[in-house]
C-alpha atoms as a PDB file:
ATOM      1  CA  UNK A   1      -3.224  -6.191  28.495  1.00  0.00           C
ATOM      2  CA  UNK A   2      -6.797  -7.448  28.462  1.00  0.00           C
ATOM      3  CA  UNK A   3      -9.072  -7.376  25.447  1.00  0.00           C
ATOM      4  CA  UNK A   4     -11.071  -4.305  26.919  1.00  0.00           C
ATOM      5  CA  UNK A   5      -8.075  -1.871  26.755  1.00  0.00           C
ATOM      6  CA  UNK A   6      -6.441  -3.703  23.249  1.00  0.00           C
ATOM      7  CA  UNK A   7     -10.312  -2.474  21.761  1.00  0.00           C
ATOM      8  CA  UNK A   8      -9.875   0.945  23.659  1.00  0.00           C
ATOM      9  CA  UNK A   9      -6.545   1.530  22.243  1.00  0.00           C
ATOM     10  CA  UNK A  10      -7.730   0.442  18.720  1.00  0.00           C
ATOM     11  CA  UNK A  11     -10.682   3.002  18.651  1.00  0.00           C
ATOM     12  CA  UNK A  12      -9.005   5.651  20.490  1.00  0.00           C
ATOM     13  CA  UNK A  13      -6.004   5.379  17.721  1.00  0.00           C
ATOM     14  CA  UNK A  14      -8.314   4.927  14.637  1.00  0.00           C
ATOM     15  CA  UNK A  15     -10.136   7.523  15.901  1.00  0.00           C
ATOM     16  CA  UNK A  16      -7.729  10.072  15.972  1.00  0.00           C
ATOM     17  CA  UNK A  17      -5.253   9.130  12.879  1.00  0.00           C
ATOM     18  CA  UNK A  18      -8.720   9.709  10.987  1.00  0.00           C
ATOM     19  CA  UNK A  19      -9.658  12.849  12.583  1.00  0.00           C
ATOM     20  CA  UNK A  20      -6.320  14.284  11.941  1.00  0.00           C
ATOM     21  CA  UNK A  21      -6.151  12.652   8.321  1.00  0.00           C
ATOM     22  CA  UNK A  22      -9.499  14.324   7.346  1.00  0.00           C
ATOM     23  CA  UNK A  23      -8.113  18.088   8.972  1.00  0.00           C
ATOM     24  CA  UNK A  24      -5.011  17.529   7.270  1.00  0.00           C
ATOM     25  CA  UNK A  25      -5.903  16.433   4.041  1.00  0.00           C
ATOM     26  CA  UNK A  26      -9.293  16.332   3.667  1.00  0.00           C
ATOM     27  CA  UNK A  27     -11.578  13.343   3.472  1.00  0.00           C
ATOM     28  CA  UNK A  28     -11.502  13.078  -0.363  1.00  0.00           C
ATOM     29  CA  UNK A  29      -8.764  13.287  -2.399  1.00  0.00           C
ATOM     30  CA  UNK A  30     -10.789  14.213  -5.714  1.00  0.00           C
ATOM     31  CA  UNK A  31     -14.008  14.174  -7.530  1.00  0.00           C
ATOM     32  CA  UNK A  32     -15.037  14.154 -11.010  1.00  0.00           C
ATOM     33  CA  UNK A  33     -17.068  17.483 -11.437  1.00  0.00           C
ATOM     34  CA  UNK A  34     -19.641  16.014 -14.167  1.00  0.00           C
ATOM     35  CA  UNK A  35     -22.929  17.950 -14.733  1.00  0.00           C
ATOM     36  CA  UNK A  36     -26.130  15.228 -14.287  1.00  0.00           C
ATOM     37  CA  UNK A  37     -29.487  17.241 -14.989  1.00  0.00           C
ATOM     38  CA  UNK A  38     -31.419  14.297 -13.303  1.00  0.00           C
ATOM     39  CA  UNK A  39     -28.989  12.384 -10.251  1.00  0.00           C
ATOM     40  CA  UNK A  40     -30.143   9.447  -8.799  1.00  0.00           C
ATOM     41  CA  UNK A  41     -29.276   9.990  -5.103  1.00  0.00           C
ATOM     42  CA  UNK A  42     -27.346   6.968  -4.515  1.00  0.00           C
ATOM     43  CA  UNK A  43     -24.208   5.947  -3.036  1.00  0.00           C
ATOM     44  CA  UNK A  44     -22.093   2.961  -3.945  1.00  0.00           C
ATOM     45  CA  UNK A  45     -18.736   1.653  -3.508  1.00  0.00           C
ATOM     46  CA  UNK A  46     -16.778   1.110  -6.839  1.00  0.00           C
ATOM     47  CA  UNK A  47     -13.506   0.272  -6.373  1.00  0.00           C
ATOM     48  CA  UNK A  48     -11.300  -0.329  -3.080  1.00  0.00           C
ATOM     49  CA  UNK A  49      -7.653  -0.698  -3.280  1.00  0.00           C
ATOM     50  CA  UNK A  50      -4.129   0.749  -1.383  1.00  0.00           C
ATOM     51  CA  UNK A  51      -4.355   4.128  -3.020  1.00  0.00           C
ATOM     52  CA  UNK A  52      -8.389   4.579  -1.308  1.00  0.00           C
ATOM     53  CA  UNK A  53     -11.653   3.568  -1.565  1.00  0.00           C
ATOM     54  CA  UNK A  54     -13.634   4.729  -4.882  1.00  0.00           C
ATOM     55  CA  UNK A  55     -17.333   6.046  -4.052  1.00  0.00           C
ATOM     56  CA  UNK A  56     -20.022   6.872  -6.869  1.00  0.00           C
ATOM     57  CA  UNK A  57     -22.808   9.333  -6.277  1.00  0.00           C
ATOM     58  CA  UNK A  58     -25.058   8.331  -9.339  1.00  0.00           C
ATOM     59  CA  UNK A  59     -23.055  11.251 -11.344  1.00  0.00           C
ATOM     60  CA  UNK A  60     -19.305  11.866  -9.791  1.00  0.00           C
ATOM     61  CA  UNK A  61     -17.248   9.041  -8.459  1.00  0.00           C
ATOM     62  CA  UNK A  62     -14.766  10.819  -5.507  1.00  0.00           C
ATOM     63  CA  UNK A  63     -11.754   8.994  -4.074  1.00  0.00           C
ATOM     64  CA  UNK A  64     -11.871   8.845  -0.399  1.00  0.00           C
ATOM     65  CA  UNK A  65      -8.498   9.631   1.389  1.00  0.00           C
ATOM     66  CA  UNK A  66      -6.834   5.906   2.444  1.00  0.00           C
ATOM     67  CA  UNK A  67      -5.637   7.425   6.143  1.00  0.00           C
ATOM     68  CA  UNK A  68      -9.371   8.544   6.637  1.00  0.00           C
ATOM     69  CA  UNK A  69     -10.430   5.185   5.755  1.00  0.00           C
ATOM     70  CA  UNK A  70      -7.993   3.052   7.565  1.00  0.00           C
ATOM     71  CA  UNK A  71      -8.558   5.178  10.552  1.00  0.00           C
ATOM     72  CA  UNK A  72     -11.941   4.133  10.217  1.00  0.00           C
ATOM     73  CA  UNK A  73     -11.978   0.909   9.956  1.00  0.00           C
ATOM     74  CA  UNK A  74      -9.163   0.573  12.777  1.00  0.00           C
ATOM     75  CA  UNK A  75     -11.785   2.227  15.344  1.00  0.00           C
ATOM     76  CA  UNK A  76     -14.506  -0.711  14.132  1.00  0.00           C
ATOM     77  CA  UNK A  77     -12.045  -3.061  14.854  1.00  0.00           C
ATOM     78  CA  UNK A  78     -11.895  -1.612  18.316  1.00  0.00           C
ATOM     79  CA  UNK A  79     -15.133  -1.926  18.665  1.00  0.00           C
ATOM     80  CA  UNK A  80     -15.319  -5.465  17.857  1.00  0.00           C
ATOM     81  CA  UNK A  81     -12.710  -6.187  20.082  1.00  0.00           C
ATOM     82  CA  UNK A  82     -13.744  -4.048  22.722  1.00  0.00           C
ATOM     83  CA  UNK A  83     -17.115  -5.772  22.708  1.00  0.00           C
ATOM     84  CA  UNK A  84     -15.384  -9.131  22.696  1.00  0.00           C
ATOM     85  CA  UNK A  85     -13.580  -7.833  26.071  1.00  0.00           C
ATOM     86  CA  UNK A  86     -16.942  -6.769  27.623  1.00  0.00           C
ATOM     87  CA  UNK A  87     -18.524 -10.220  26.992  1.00  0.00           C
ATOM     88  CA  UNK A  88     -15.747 -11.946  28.563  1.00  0.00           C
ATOM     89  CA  UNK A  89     -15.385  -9.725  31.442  1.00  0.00           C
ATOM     90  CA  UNK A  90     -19.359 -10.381  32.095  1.00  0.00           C
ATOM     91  CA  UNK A  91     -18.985 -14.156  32.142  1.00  0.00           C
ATOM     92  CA  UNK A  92     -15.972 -14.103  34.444  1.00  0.00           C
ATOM     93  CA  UNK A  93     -18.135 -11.649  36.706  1.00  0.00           C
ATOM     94  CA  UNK A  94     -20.622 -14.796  36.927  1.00  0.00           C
END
């Protein structure tokens, strides 16, 4: 199996383990509910480990769901290798 379908397979998987992870179960698994009169709009990543990926919203930090995110970053690494495939099938076509 070439590189081309190993990326498709990748993203096509990824894509739908997260899909039906986020129906499922939802994309977060829990927030903090604290009150901020003045938020700062930003978004940053605190913590990643096995049990999910810890975001902070400049008042609530929410734990993302770990299928949702390894669905995720299984269709990137389709895309990578995907790509990879694409490049190589263009030079061969030269």
């Amino acid at each position: 199996m070439g590189t081309l379908r190993v990326g498709a397979v990748c993203f096509g998987v990824g894509l739908f383990v997260a899909s039906v992870a986020a129906v499922a179960f939802g994309v977060s698994f829990g927030c903090t509910e604290v009150f901020c009169e003045d938020p700062q709009p930003t978004l940053a990543v605190t913590g990643v480990s096995l049990s999910g990926v810890a975001v902070f919203d400049g008042c609530n930090t929410c734990r993302l769901n770990p299928a949702v995110v390894a669905g995720i970053a299984l269709s990137a690494l389709g895309v990578i290798v995907g790509g990879v495939g694409v490049v190589g099938d263009l030079r061969d076509a030269e």
